[in-house]
Protein backbone atom coordinates (compact mmCIF):
# COMPACT_ATOMS: atom_id res chain seq x y z
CA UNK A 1 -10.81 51.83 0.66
CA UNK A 2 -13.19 52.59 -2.39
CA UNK A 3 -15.10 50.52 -3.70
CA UNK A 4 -12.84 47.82 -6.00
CA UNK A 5 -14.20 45.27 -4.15
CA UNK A 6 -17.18 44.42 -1.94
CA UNK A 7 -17.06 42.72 1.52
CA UNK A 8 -19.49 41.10 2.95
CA UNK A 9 -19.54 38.94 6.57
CA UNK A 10 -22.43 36.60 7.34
CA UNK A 11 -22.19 33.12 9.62
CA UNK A 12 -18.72 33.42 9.06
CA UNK A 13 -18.27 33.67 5.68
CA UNK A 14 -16.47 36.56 4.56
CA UNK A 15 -17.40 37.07 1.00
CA UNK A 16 -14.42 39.16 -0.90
CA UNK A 17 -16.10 40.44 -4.66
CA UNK A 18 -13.92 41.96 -6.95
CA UNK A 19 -16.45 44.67 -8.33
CA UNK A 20 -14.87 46.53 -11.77
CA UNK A 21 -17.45 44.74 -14.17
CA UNK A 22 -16.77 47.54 -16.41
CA UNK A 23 -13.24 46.26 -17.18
CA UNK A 24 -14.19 42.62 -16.27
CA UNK A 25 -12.59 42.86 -12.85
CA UNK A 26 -8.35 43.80 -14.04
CA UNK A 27 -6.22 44.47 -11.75
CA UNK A 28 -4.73 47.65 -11.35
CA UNK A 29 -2.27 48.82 -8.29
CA UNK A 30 -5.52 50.10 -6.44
CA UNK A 31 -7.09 46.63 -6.97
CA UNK A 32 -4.33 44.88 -5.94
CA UNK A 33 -3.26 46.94 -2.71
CA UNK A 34 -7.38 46.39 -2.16
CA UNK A 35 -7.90 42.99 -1.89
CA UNK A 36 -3.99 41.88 -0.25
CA UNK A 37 -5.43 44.26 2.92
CA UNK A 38 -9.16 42.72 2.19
CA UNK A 39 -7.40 39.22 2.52
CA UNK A 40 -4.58 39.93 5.64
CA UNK A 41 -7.96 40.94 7.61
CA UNK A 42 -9.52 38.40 6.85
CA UNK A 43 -6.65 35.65 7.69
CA UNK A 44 -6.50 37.62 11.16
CA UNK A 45 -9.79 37.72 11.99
CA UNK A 46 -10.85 35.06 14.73
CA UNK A 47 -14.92 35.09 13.79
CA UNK A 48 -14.08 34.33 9.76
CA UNK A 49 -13.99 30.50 8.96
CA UNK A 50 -13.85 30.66 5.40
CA UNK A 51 -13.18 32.95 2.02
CA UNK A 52 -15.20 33.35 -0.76
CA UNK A 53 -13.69 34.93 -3.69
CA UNK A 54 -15.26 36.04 -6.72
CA UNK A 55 -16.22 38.78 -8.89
CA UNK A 56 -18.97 40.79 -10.03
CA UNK A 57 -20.86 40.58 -13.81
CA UNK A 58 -19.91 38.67 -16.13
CA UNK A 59 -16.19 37.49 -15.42
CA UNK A 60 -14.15 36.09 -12.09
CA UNK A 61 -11.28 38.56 -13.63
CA UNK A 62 -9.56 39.45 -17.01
CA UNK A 63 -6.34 39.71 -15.66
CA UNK A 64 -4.02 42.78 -15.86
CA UNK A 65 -6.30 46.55 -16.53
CA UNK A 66 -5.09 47.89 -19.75
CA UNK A 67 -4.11 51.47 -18.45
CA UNK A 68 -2.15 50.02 -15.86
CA UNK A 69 -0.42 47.56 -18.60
CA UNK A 70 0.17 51.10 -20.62
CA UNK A 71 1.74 52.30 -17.75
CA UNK A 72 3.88 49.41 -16.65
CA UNK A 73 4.87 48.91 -20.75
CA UNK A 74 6.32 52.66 -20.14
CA UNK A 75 7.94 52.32 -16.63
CA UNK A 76 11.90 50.97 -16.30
CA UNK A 77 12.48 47.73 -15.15
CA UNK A 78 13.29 48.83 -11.62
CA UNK A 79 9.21 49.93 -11.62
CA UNK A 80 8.69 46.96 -13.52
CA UNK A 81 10.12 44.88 -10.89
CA UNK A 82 8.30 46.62 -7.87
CA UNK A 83 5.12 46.47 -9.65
CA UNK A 84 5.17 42.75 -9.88
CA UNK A 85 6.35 41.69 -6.36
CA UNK A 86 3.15 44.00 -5.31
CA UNK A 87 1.41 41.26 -7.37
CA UNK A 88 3.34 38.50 -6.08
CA UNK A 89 2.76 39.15 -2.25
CA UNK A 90 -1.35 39.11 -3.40
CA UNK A 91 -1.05 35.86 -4.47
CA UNK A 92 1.19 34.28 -1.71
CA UNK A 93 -1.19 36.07 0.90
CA UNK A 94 -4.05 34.33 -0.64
CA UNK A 95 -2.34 30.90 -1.11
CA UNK A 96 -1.12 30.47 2.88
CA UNK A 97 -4.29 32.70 3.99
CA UNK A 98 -4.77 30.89 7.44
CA UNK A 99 -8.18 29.91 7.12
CA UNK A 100 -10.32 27.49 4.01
CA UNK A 101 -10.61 29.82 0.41
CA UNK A 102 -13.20 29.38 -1.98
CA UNK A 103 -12.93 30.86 -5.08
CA UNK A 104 -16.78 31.36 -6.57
CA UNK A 105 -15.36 31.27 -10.60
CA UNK A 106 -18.44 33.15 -12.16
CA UNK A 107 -17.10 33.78 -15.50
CA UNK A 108 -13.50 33.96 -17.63
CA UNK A 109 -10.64 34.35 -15.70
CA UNK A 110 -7.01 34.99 -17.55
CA UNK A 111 -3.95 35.74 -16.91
CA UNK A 112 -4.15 36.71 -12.78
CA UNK A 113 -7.23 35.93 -12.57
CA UNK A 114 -6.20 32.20 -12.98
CA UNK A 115 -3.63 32.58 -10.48
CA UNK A 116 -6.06 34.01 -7.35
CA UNK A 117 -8.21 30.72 -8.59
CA UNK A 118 -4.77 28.57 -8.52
CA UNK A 119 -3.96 29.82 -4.93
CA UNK A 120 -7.68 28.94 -3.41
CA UNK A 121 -7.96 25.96 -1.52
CA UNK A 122 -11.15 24.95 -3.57
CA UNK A 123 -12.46 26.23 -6.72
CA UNK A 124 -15.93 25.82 -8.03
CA UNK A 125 -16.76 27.49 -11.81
CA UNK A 126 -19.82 28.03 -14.31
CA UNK A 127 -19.35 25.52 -17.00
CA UNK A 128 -19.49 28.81 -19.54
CA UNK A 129 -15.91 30.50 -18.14
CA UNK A 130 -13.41 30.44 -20.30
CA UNK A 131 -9.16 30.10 -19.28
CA UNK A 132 -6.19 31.11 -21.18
CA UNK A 133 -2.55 32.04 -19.91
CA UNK A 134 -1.81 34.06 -22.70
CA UNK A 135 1.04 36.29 -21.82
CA UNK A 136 3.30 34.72 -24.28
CA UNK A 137 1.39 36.30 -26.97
CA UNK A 138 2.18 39.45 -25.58
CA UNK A 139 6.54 38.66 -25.58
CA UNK A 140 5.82 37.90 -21.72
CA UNK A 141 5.62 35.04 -19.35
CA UNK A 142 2.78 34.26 -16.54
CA UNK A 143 6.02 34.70 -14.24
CA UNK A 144 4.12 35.58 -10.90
CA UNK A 145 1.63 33.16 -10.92
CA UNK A 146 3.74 30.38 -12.28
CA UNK A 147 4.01 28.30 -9.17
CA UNK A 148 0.62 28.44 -7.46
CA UNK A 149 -0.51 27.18 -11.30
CA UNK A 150 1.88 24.55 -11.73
CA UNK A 151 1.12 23.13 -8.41
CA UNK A 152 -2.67 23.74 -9.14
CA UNK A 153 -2.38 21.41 -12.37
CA UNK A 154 0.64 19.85 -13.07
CA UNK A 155 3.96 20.97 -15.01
CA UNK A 156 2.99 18.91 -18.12
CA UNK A 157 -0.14 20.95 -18.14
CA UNK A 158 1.55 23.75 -17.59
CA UNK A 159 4.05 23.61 -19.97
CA UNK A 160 1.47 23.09 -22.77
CA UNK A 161 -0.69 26.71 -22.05
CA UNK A 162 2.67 28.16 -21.14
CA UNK A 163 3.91 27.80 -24.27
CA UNK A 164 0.55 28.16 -26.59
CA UNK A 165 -1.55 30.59 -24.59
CA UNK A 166 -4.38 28.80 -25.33
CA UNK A 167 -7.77 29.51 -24.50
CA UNK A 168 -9.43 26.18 -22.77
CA UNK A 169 -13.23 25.52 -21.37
CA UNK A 170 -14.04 25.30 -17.95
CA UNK A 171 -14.47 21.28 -18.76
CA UNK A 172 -10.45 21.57 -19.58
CA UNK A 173 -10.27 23.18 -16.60
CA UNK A 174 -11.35 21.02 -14.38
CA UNK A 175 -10.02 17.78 -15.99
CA UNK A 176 -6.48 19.66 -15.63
CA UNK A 177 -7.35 20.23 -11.85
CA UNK A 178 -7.69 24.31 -12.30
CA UNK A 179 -11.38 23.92 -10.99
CA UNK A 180 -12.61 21.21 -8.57
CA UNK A 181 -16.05 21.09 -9.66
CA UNK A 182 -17.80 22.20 -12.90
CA UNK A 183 -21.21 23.11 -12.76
CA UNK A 184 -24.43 25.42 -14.66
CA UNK A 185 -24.92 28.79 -13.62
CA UNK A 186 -27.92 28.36 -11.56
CA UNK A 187 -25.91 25.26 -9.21
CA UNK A 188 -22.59 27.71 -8.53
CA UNK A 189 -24.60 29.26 -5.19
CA UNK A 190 -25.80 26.26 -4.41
CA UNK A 191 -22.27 24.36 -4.92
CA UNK A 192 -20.43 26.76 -3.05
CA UNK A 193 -23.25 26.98 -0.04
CA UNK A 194 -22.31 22.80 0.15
CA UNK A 195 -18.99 23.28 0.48
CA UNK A 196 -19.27 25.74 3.00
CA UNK A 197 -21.23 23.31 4.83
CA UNK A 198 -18.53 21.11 4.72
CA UNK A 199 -16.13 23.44 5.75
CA UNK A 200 -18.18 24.98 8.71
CA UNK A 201 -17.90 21.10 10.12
CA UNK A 202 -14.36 20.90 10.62
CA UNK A 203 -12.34 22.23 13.32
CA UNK A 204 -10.54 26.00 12.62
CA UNK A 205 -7.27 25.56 14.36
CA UNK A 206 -7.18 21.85 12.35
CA UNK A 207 -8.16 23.17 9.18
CA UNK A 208 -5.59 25.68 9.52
CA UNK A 209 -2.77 22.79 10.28
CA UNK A 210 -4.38 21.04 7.27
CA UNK A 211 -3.69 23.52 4.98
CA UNK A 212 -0.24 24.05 5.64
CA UNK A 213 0.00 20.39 6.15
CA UNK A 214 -0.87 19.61 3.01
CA UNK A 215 1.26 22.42 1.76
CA UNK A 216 4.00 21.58 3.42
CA UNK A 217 4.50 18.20 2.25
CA UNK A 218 4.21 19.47 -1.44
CA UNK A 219 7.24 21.40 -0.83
CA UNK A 220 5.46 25.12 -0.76
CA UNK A 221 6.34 27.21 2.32
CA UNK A 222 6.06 30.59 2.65
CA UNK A 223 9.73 31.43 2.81
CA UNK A 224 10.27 29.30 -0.50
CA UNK A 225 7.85 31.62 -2.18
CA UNK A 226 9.35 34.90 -1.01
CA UNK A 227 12.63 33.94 -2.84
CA UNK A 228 10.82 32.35 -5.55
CA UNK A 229 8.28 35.96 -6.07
CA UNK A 230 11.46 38.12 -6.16
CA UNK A 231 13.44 35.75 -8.68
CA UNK A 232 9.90 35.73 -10.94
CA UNK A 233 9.62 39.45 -9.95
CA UNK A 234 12.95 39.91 -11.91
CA UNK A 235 12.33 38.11 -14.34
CA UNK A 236 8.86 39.92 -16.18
CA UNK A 237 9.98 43.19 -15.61
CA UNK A 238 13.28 42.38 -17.46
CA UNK A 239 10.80 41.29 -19.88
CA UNK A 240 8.48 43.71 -19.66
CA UNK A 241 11.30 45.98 -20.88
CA UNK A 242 13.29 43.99 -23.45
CA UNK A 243 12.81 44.47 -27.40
CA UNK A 244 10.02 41.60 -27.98
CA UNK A 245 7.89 42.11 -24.33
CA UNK A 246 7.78 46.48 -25.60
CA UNK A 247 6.64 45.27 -29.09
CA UNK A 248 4.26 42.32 -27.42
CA UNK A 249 2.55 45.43 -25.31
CA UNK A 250 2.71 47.78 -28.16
CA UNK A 251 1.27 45.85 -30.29
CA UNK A 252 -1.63 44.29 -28.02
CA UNK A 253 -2.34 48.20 -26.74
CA UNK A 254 -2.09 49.06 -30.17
CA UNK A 255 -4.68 46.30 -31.24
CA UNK A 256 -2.53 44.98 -34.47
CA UNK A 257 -0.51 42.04 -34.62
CA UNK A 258 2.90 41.71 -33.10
CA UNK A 259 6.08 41.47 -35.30
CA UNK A 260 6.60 38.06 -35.10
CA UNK A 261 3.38 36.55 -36.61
């Protein structure tokens, strides 16, 4: 393991930091192979009682790297595919992780980076991040992460930043439900160390049966997902590879606007 993210264990807390602050914590395949193990260990391990997720510098994460989107805008739709259910099983590991997730939002988060905040059971952000789901600008669609964000705030809201790729405040974001609590820079440790308190009060083997519970009931089990990731899978890397998504890429890699505006 190198060192794309930090770990770090204490009264059982396991604090998982996604540390590229260079390219505002993207993902990339070594990221993302990273942090599923990071978070499988962590769900098996009997002395952890809760997640923290966040990321180092300025931003929680800025989504897909832009080598690896080079690479993927070059690959066949066969890649394409494979590529995106490596992204998919991420995000289902962290939303039915067996023990409470906290994601620590310490700056902008787009694309991905609002789905790992989607699939946390609790999310706490600096009132300066900034959102967007902006893959439509690109020809795409946020196809992986669609349901852990539609049942994180709604399909009406949804549909909206679907459809614009808006960027929205961290005040949007928790009026929409992305964020649970909204608060200055200097309160986020302090929020999160609350909440942990909380957490640390509560029985593990309930809390687990909570979570799934709660899950459950809103019609999200684990199986539904796997069938729903490869459909999604599918889906981006067909357009990934289709006429608009190749002139999307090209034209966001090439920094110049895309045909259609």
């Amino acid at each position: 393991m190198t060192d794309n993210i930090l770990i770090a264990d204490h009264a059982g807390v396991r604090r998982i930091t996604l540390n590229r602050p260079q390219v505002h914590n993207a993902f990339d395949d070594a990221l993302i192979a990273e942090l599923s193990d990071a978070l499988a260990a962590a769900g098996k391990d009997a002395a952890v009682r809760a997640v923290v997720l966040s990321g180092e510098g300025a931003s929680f994460s800025a989504g897909a790297d832009l080598n690896w989107m080079r690479g993927m805008a070059s690959a066949g739709e066969a890649e394409n595919r494979e590529d995106s259910l490596r992204l998919a099983s991420l995000m289902r590991t962290l939303q039915f992780l067996p023990k409470p997730t906290i994601a620590r939002v310490n700056g902008a988060a787009y694309g991905g980076g609002v789905g790992l905040i989607a699939c946390c059971d609790i999310a706490i952000g600096v009132d300066s991040a900034r959102f967007g789901l902006t893959e439509v600008k690109l020809g795409l669609v946020p196809a992986v992460i669609s349901p852990y964000v539609i049942h994180a705030i709604g399909l009406r809201h949804a549909r909206r930043l679907f459809l614009t790729g808006e960027l929205f405040d961290a005040a949007t974001a928790q009026a929409i439900g992305l964020l649970h609590r909204c608060v200055p820079v200097e309160q986020l440790d302090e929020t999160v160390h609350a909440t942990l308190a909380l957490l640390a009060k509560a029985g593990p083997a309930a809390q687990a049966e909570a979570k799934q519970l709660a899950l459950r009931m809103a019609g999200a089990t684990e199986e539904d997902a796997e069938r729903i990731d490869r459909d999604n899978a599918a889906l981006i890397a067909r357009l990934r590879v289709s006429d608009e998504g190749q002139e999307g890429l090209g034209a966001f890699l090439g920094k110049r606007a895309p045909r259609w505006c």
